[in-house]
Protein backbone atom coordinates (compact mmCIF):
# COMPACT_ATOMS: atom_id res chain seq x y z
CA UNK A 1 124.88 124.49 66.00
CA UNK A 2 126.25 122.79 69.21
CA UNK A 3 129.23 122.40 70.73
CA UNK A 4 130.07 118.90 71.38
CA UNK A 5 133.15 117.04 72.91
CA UNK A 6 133.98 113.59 71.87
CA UNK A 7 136.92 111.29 72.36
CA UNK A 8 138.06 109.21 69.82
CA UNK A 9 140.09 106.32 69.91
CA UNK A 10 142.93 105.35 67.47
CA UNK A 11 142.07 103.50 64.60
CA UNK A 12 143.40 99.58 64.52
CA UNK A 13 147.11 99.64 63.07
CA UNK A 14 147.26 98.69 59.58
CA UNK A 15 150.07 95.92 58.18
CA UNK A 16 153.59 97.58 56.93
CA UNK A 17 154.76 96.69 54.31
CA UNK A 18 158.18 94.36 54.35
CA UNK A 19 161.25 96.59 54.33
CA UNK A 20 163.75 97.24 51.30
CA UNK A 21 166.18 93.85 50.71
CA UNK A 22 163.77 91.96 52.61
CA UNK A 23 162.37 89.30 50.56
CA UNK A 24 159.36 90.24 47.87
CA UNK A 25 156.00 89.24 49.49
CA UNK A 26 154.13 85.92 48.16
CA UNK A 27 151.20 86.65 46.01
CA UNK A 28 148.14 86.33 47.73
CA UNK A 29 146.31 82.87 46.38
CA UNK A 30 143.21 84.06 44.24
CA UNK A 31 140.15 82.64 46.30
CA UNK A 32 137.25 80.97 43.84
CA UNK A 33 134.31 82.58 43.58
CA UNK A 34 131.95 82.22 46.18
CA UNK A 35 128.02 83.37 46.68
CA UNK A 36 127.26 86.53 48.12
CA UNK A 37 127.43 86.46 51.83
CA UNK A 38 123.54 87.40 53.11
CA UNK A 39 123.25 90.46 54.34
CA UNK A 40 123.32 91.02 58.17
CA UNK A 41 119.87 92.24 59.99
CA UNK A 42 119.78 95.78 61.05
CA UNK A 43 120.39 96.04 64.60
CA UNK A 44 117.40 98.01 66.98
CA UNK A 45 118.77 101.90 66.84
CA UNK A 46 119.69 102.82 70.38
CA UNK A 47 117.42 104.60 72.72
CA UNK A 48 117.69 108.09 72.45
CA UNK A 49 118.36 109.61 76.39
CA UNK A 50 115.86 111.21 77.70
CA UNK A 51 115.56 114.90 77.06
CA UNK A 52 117.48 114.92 73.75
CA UNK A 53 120.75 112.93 72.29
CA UNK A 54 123.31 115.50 73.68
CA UNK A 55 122.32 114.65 77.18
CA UNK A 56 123.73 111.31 76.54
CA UNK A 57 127.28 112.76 76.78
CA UNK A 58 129.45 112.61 80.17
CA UNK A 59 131.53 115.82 79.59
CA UNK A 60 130.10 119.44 79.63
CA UNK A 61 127.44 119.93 77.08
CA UNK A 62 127.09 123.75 76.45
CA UNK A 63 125.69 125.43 73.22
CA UNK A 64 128.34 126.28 70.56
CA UNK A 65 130.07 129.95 71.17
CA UNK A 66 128.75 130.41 74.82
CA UNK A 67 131.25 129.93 77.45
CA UNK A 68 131.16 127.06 80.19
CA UNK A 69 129.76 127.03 83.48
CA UNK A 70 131.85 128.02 86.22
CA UNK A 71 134.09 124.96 87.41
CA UNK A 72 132.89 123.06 89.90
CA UNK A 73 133.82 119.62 92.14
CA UNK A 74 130.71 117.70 91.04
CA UNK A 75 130.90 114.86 89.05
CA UNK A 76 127.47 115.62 87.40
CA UNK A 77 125.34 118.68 86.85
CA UNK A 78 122.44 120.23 85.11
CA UNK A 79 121.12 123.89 84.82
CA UNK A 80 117.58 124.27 83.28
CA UNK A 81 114.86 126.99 83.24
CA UNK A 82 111.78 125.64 85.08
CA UNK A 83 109.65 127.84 83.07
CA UNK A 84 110.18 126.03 79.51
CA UNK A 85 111.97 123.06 80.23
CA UNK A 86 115.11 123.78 78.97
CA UNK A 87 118.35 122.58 79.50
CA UNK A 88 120.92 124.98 79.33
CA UNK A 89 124.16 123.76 80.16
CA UNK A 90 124.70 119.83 81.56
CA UNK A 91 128.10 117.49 82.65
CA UNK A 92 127.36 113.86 82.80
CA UNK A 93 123.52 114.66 82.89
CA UNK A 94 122.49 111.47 83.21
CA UNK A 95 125.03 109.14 85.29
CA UNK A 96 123.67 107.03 87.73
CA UNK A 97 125.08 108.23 91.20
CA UNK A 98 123.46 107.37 94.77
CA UNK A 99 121.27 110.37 95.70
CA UNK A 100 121.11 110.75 99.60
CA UNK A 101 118.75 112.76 101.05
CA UNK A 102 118.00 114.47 98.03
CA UNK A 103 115.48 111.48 97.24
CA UNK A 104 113.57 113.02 99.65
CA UNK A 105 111.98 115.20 97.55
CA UNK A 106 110.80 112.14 95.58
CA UNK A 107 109.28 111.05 98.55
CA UNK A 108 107.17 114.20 99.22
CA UNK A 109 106.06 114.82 95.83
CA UNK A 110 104.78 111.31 96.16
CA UNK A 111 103.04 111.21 99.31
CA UNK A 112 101.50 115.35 99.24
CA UNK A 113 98.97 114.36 97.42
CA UNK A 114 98.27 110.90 98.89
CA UNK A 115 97.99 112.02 102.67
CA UNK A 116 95.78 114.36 104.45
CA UNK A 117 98.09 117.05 106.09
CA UNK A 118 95.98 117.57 108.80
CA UNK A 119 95.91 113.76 109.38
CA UNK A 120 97.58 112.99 113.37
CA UNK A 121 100.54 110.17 113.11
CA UNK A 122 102.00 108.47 115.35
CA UNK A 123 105.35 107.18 114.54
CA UNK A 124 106.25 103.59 115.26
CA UNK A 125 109.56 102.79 117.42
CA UNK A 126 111.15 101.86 114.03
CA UNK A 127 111.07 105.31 112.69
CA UNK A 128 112.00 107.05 115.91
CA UNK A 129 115.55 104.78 116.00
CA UNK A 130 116.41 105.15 112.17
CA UNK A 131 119.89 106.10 111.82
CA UNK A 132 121.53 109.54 110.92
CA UNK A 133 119.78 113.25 110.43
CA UNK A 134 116.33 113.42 112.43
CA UNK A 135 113.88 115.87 114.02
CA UNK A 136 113.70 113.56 117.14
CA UNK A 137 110.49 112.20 116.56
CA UNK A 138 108.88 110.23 119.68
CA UNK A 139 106.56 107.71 119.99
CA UNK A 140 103.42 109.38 120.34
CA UNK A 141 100.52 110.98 118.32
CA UNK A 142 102.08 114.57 118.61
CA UNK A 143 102.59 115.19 114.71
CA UNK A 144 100.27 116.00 112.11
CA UNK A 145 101.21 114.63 108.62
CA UNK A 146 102.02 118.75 107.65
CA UNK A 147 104.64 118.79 110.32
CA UNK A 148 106.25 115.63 109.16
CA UNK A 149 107.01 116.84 105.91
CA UNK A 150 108.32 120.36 107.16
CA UNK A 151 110.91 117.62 109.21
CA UNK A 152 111.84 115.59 106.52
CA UNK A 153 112.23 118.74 104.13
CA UNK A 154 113.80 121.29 106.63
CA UNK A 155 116.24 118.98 108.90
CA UNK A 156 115.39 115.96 106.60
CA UNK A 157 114.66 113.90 108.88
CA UNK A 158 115.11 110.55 108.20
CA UNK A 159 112.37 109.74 111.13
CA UNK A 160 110.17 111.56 109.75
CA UNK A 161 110.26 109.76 106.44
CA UNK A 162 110.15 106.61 107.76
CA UNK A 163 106.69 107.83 109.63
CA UNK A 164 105.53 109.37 106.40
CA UNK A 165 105.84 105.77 104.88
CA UNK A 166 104.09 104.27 107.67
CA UNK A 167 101.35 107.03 107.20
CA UNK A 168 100.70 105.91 103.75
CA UNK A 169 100.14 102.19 104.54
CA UNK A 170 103.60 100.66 105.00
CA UNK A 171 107.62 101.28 103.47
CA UNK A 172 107.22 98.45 100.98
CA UNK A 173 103.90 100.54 99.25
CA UNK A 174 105.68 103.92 99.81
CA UNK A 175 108.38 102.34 97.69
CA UNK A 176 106.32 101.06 95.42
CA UNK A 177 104.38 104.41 94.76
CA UNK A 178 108.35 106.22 94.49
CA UNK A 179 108.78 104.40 91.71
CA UNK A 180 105.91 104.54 90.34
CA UNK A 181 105.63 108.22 90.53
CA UNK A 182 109.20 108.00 88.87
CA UNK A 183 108.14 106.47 86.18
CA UNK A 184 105.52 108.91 85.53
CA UNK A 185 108.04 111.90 85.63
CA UNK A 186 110.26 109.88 82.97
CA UNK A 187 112.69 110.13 85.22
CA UNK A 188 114.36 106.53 84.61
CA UNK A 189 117.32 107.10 86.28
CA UNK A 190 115.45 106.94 89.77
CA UNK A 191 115.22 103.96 91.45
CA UNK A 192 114.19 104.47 95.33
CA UNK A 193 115.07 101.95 97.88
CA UNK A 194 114.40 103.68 100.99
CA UNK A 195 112.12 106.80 101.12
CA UNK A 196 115.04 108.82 103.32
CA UNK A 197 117.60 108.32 101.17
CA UNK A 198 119.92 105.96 103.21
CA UNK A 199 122.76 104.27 100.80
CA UNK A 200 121.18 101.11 99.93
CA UNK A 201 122.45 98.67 97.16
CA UNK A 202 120.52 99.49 93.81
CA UNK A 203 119.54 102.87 94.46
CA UNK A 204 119.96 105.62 92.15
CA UNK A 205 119.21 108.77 90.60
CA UNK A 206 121.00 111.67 88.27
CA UNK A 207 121.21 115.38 87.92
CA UNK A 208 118.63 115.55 85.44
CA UNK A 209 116.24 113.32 87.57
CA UNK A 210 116.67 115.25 90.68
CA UNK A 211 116.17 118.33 87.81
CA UNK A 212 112.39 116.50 87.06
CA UNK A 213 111.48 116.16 90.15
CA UNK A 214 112.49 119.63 91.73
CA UNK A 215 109.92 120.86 88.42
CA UNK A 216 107.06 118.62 89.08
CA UNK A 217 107.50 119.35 92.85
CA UNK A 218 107.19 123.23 92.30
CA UNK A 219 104.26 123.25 90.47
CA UNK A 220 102.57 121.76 93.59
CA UNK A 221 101.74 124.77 96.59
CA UNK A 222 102.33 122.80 99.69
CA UNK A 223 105.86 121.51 98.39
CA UNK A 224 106.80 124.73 96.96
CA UNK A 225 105.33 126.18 100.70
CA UNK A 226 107.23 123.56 102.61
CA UNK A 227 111.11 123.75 100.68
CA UNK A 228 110.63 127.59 101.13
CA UNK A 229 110.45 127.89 105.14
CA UNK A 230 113.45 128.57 106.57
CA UNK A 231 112.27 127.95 110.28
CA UNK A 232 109.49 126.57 111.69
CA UNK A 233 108.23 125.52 114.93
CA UNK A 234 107.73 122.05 115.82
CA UNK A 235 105.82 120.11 118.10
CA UNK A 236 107.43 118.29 121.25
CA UNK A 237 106.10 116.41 124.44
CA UNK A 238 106.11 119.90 126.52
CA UNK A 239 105.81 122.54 123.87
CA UNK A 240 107.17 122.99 120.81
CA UNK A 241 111.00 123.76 119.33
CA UNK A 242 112.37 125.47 116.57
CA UNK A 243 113.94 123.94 113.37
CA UNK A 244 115.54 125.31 110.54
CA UNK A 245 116.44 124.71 106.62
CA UNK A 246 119.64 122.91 106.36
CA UNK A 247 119.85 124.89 102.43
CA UNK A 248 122.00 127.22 103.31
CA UNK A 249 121.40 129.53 100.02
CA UNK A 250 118.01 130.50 101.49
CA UNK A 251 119.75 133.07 103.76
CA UNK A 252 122.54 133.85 101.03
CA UNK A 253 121.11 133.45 97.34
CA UNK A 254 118.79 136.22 95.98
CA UNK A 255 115.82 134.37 95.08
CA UNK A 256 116.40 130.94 96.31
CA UNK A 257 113.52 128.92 96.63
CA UNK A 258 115.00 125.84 97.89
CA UNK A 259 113.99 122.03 97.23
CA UNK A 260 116.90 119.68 99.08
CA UNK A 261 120.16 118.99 99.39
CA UNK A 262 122.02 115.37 101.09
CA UNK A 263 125.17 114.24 101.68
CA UNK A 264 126.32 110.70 102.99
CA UNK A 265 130.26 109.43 102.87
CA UNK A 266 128.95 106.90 99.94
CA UNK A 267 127.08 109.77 97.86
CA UNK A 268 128.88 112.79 98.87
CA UNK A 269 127.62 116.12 98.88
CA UNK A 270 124.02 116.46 96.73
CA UNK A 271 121.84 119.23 95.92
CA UNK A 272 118.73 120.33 93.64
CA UNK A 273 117.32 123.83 94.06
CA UNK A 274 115.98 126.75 91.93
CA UNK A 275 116.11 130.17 92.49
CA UNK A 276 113.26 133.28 90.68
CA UNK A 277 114.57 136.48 89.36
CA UNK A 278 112.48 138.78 87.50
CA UNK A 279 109.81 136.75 87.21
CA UNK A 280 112.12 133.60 86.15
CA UNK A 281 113.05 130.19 87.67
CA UNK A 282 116.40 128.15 86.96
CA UNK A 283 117.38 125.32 88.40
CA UNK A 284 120.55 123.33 89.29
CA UNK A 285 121.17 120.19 90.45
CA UNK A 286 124.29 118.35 91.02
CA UNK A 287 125.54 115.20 92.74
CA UNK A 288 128.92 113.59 93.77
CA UNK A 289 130.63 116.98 94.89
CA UNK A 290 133.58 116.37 97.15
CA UNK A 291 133.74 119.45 99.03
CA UNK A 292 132.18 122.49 100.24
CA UNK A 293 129.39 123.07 97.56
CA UNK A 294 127.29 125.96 98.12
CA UNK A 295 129.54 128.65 96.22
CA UNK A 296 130.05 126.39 93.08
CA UNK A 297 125.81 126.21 93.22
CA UNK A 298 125.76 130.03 93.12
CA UNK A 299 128.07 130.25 90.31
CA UNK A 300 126.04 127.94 88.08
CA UNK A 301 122.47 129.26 89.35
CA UNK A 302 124.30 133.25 88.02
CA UNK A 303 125.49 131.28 84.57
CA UNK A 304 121.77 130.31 84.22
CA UNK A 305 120.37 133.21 85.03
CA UNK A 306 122.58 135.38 82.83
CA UNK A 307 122.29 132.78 80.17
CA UNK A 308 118.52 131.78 79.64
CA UNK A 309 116.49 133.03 77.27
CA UNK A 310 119.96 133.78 74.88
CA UNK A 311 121.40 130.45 74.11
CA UNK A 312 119.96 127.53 72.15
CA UNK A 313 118.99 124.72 74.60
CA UNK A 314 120.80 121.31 74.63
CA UNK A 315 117.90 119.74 76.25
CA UNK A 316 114.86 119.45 77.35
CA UNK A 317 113.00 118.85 80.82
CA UNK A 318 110.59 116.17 79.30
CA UNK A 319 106.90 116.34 81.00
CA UNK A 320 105.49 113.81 83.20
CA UNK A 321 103.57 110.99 81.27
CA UNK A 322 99.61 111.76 80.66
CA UNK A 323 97.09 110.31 82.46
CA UNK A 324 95.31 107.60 81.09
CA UNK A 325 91.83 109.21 80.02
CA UNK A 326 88.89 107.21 81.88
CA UNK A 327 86.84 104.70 79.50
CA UNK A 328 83.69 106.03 79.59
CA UNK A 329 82.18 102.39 79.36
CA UNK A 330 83.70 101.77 82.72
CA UNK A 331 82.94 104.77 84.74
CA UNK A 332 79.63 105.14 83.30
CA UNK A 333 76.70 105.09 85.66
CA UNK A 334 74.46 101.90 85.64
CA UNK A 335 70.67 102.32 83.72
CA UNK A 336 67.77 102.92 85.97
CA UNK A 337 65.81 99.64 86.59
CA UNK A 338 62.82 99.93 84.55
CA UNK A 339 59.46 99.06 86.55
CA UNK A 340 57.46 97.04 85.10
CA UNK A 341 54.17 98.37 84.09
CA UNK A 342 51.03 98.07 85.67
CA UNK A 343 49.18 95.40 84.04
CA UNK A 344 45.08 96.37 84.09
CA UNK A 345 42.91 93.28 84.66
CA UNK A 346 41.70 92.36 81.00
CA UNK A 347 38.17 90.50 79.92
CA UNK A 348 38.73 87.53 78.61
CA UNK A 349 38.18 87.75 75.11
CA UNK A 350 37.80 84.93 72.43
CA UNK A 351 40.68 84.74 70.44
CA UNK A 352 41.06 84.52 66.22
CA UNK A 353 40.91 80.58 66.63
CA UNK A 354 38.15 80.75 68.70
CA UNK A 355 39.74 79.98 72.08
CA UNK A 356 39.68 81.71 75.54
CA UNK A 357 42.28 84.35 75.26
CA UNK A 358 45.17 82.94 77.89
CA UNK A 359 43.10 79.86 78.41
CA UNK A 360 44.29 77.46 75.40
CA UNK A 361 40.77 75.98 75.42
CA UNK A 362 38.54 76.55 72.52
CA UNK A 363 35.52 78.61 73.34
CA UNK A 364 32.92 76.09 73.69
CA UNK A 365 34.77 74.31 76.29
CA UNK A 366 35.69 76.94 78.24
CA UNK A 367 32.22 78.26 78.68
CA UNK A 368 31.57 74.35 79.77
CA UNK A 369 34.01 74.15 82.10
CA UNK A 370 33.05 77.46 83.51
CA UNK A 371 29.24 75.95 83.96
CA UNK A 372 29.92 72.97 86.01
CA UNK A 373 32.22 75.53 88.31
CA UNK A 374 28.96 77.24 88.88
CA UNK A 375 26.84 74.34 89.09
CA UNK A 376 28.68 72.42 91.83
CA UNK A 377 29.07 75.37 93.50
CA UNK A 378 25.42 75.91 93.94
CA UNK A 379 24.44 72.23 94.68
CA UNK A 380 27.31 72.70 98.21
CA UNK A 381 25.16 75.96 98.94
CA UNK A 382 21.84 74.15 98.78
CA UNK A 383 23.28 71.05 100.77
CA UNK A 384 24.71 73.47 103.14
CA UNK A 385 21.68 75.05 104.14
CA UNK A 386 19.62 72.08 104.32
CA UNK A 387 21.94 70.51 106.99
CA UNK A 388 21.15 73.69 108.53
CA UNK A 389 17.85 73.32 109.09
């Protein structure tokens, strides 16, 4: 059984009745009978949210008898175990909040698999001028596509995004592909304007998107490899230089993985991260905290830890959408073309009506025809060699 929270409003105020010495109420006139009124349509039943009908609530969903999560500044959270999808604990799980740089890790999920990391860029003068956080990208062919997303994942660098995007043919197909890949996760929340995570009107995401995509994106080794590096050393002009991971937890937390965290003055503070312990993965994201956040993420990442595998779940982390399987009609490889048989050169033969087989002629003509042939041939040889002499 779960624990729910729900507020109710007060029920319309019913008519008093008139008050003693007041004069004795009319009797209501008695209305003729009248046909049935027809019976309204059923209305379409509301879509269930994603991950299960609890996580359509905007308090704290927790299962009955098991205390809350640790308090915390953010306006929305969720706490899952990677390993089976479940949802353990959740406030607001799915509101709609700008994500900041956490999108980011929507844009490298996307693109891993898209670009060859070994691939050189070089980043137009748009990316290298993009506003806020950046590696200090310059505008030459320095950067492999590998070291771009260890800038965009470590510093996030917006400039490094934006050269990603131009990497994988442009920022209005990056976008495209975002959403897309979205869409496959089922996370609907999502909708990606810019690949860096710059406010822009219309984007969006929630805790139990960022949740999604911080699963999908561990299951793949290079983004698991890249949101794990602490420092790194990247290229420059004369050199190289040194950058670190702005998650602070990977110095602090025992286990911690990492994934991303943003912050902008629109979005405020953002994060989604997992840690492992004994051989176990939880994950928490959050969004809208207003304030220092990376104690209240310790305190739910120890609730999880201490509460998986013993509480009922009040969700689920629903899996990415299958792949269509191929038609075999269309991938199918095209038939052989057939040679055509040698044909062997055939006597003529007469045929059941008595014709020259492939001739149309009846016999008797044919062999006619064929005569004078051999006649008139034999009076130009005789001619011939009397001019001769």
């Amino acid at each position: 059984m779960l624990l729910t929270v729900t507020l109710f409003l007060g029920a319309p105020a019913q008519a008093l009745p008139a008050t003693a010495g007041g004069p004795a109420p009319a009797p209501a006139p008695t209305a003729a009978p009248t046909a049935p009124a027809p019976v309204p349509t059923q209305a379409a039943p509301a879509r269930e949210p994603v991950g299960g009908p609890l996580l359509g609530g905007r308090g704290i969903i927790v299962p009955a008898g098991v205390k809350a999560p640790p308090r915390t500044a953010a306006k929305s959270y969720v706490i899952a175990d990677a390993d089976t999808g479940e949802v353990l604990a959740a406030k607001n799980p799915h509101g709609r909040y700008l994500p900041a740089s956490t999108l980011k890790a929507l844009t490298a999920l996307t693109l891993i698999p898209k670009l060859d990391k070994t691939k050189k860029v070089r980043p137009s003068r748009n990316a290298v001028n993009v506003e806020g956080s950046a590696v200090g990208l310059v505008t030459k062919p320095l950067y492999t596509v590998e070291d771009l997303f260890k800038a965009l994942l470590l510093v996030s660098g917006n400039d490094a995004a934006l050269a990603l995007a131009e990497a994988n043919g442009g920022l209005e197909k990056t976008l495209a592909d975002m959403n897309a890949e979205a869409r496959r996760l089922q996370a609907f929340d999502t909708v990606a304007k810019t690949p860096n995570g710059l406010d822009k009107p219309g984007q969006s995401s929630s805790a139990y998107d960022l949740a999604l995509i911080a699963r999908a994106g561990l299951a793949d080794p290079d983004f698991r490899r890249y949101v794990s590096l602490k420092t790194d050393k990247f290229p420059a002009p004369k050199g190289y230089y040194e950058i670190g991971n702005h998650n602070k937890l990977l110095w602090r937390y025992k286990g911690m993985i990492g994934v991303k965290n943003g912050w902008t003055s629109k979005a405020l503070a953002s994060f989604v991260g997992a840690a492992k312990r004994n051989g176990h993965t939880v994950i928490v994201a959050i969004m809208r905290h207003d304030g220092y956040m990376w104690e209240d993420i310790a305190d739910l990442l120890d609730w999880g830890f201490a509460a998986r595998g013993k509480v009922a779940p009040v969700g689920h982390l629903v899996d990415p959408v299958p792949e269509p399987a191929p038609d075999p009609a269309v991938h199918a490889a095209p038939p052989a073309p057939r040679e055509p048989a040698a044909r062997e050169p055939q006597a003529v033969r007469p045929a059941a009506d008595g014709s020259a087989a492939g001739s149309g002629l009846p016999l008797p003509y044919a062999l006619a025809a064929a005569g004078v042939v051999l006649l008139g041939a034999a009076a130009w040889l005789l001619y011939g060699r009397r001019r001769s002499r």
